[in-house]
PDB file of N, CA and C in Angstrom:
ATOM      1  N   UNK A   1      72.293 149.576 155.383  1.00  0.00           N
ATOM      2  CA  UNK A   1      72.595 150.162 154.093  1.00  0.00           C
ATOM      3  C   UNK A   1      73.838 149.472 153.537  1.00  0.00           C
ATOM      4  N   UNK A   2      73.873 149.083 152.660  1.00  0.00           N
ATOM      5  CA  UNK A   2      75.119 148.465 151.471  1.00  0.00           C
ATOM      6  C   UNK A   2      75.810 149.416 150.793  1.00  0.00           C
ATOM      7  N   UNK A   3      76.995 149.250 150.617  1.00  0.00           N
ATOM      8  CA  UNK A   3      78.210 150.069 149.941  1.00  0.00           C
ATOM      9  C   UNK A   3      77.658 149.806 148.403  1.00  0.00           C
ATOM     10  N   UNK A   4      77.225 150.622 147.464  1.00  0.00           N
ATOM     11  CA  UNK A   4      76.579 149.777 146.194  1.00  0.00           C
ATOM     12  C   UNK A   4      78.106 149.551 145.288  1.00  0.00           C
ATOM     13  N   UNK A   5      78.998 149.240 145.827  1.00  0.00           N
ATOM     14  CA  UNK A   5      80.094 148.629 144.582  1.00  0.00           C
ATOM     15  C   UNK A   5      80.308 147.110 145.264  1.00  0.00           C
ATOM     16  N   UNK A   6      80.675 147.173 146.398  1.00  0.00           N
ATOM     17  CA  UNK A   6      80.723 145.725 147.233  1.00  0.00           C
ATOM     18  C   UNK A   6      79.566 144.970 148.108  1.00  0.00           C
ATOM     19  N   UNK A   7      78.961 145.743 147.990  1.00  0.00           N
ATOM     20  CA  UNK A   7      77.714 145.185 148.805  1.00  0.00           C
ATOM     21  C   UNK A   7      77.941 144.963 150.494  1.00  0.00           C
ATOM     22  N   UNK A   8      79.150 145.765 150.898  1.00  0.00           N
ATOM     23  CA  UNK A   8      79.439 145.407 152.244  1.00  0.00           C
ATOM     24  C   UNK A   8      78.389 146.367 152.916  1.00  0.00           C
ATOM     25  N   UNK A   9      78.383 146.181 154.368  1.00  0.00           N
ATOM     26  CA  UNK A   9      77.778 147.390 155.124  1.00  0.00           C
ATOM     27  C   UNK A   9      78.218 148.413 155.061  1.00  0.00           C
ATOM     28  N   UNK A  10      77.643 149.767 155.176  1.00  0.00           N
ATOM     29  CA  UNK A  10      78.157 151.239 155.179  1.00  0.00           C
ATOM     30  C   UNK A  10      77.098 151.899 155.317  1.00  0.00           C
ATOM     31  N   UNK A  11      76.988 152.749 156.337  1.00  0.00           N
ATOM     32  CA  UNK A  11      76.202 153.787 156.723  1.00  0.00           C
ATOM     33  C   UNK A  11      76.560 155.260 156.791  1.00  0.00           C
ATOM     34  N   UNK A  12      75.558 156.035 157.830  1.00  0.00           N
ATOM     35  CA  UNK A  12      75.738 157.317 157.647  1.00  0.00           C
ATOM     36  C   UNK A  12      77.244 157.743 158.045  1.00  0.00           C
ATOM     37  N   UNK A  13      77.695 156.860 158.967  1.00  0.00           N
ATOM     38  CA  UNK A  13      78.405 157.159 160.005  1.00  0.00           C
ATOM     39  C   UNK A  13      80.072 157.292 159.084  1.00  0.00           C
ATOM     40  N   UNK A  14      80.159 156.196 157.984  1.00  0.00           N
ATOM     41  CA  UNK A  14      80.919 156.413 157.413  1.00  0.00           C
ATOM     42  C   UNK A  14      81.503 157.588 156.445  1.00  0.00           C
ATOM     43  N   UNK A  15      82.977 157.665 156.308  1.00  0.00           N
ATOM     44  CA  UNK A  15      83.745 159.252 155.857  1.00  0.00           C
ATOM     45  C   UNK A  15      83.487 158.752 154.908  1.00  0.00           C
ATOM     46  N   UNK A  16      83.531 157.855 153.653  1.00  0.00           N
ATOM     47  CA  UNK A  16      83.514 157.725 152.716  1.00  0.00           C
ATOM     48  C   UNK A  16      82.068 157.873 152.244  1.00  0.00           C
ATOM     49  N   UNK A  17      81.424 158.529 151.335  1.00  0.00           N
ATOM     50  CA  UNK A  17      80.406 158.907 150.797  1.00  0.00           C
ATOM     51  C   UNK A  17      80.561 160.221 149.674  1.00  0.00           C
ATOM     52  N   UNK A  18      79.540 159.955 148.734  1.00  0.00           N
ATOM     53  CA  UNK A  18      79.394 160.474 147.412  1.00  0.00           C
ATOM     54  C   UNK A  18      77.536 160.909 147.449  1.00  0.00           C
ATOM     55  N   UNK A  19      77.920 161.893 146.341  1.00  0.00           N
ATOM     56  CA  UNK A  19      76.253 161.926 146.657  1.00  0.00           C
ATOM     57  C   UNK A  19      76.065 162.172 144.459  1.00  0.00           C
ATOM     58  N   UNK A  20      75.032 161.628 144.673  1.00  0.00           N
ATOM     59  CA  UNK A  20      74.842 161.583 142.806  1.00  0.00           C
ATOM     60  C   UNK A  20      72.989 161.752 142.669  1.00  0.00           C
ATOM     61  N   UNK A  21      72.709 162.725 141.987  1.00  0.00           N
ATOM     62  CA  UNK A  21      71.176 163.051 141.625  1.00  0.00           C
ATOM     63  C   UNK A  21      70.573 163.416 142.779  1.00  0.00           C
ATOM     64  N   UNK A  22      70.846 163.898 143.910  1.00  0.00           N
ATOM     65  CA  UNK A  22      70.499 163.955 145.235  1.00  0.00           C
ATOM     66  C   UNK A  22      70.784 162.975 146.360  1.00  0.00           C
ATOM     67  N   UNK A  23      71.026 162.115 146.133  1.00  0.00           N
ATOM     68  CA  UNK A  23      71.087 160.875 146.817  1.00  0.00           C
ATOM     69  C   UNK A  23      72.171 160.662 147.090  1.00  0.00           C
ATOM     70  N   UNK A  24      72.583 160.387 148.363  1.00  0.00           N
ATOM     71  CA  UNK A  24      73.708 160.186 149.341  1.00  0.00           C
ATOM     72  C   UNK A  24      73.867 158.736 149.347  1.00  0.00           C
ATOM     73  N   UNK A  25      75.335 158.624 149.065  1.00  0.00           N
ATOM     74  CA  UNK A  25      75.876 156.991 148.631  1.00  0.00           C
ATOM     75  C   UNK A  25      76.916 156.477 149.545  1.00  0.00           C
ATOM     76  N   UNK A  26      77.263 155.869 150.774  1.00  0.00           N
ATOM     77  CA  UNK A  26      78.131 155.792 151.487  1.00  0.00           C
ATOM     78  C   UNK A  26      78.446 154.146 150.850  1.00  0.00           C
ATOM     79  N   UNK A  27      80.031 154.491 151.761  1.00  0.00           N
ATOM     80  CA  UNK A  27      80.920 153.210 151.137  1.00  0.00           C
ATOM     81  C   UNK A  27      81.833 152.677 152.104  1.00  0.00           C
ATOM     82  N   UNK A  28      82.204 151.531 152.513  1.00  0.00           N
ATOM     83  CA  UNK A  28      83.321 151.018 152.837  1.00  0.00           C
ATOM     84  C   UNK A  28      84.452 151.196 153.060  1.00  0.00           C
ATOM     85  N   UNK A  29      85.115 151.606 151.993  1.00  0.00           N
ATOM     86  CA  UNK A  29      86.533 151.679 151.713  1.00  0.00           C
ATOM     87  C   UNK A  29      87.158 153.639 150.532  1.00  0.00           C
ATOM     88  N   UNK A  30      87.903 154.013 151.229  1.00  0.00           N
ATOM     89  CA  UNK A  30      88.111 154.428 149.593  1.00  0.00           C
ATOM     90  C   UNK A  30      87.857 154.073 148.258  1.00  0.00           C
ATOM     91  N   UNK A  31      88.412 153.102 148.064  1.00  0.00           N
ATOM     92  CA  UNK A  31      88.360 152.405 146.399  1.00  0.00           C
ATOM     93  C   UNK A  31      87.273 152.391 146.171  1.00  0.00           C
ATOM     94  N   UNK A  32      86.379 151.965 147.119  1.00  0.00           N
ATOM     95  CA  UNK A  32      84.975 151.595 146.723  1.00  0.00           C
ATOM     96  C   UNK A  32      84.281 153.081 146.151  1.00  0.00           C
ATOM     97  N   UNK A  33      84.374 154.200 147.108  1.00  0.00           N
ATOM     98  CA  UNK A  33      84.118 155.594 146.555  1.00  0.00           C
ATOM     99  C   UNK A  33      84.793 155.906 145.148  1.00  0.00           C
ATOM    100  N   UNK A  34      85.901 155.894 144.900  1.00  0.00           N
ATOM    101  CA  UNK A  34      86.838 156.376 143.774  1.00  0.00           C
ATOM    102  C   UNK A  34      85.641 155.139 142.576  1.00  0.00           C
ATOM    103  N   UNK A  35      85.814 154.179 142.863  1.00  0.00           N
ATOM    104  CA  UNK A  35      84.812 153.390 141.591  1.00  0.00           C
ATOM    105  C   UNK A  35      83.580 154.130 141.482  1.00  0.00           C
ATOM    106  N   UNK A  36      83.081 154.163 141.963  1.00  0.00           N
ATOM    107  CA  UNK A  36      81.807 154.643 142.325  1.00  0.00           C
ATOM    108  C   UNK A  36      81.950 156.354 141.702  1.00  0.00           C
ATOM    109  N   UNK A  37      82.410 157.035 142.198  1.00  0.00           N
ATOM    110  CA  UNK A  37      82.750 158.396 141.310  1.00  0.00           C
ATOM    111  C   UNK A  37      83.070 158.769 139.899  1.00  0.00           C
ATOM    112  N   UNK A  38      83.884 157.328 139.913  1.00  0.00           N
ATOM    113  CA  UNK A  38      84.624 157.199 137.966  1.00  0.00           C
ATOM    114  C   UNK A  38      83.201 156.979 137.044  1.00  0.00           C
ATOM    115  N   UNK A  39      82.195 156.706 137.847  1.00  0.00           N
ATOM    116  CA  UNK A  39      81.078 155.789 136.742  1.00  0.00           C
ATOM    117  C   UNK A  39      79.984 156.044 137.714  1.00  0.00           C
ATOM    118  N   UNK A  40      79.347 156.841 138.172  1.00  0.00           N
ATOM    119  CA  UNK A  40      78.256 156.374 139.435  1.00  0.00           C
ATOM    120  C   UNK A  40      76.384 156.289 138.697  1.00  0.00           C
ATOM    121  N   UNK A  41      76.362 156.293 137.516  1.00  0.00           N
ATOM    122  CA  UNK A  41      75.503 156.116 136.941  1.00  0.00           C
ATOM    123  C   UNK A  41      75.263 154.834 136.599  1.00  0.00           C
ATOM    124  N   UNK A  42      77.019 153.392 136.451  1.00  0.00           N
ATOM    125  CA  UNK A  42      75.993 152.418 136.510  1.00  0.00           C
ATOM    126  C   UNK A  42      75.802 151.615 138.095  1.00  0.00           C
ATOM    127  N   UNK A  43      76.483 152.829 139.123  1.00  0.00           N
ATOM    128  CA  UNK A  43      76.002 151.966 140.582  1.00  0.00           C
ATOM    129  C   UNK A  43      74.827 152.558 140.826  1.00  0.00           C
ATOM    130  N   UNK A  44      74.541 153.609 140.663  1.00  0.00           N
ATOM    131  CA  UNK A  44      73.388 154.561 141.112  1.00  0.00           C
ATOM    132  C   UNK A  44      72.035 153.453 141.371  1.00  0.00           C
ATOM    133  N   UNK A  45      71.647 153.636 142.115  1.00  0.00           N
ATOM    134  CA  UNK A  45      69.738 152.794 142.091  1.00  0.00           C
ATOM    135  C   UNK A  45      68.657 153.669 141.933  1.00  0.00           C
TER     136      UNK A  45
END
């Protein structure tokens, strides 16, 4: 699974995660979540 702001790896396992329209979004880093929260409609897939 890919962090959808950096494209790095990130899975379940990771603390960082958001969830938008049902769908559970894990991330990398903080920052990467905080972007992703400010706007997650244009990371959303």
């Amino acid at each position: 699974m890919k962090d959808p702001i950096c494209n790095m790896e990130a899975n379940e396992s990771s603390k960082f995660r958001s969830s938008h329209k049902g769908k559970e979004y894990y991330f990398c880093s903080l920052s990467c979540k905080q972007a992703f929260d400010k706007n997650p409609g244009k990371y959303a897939k």
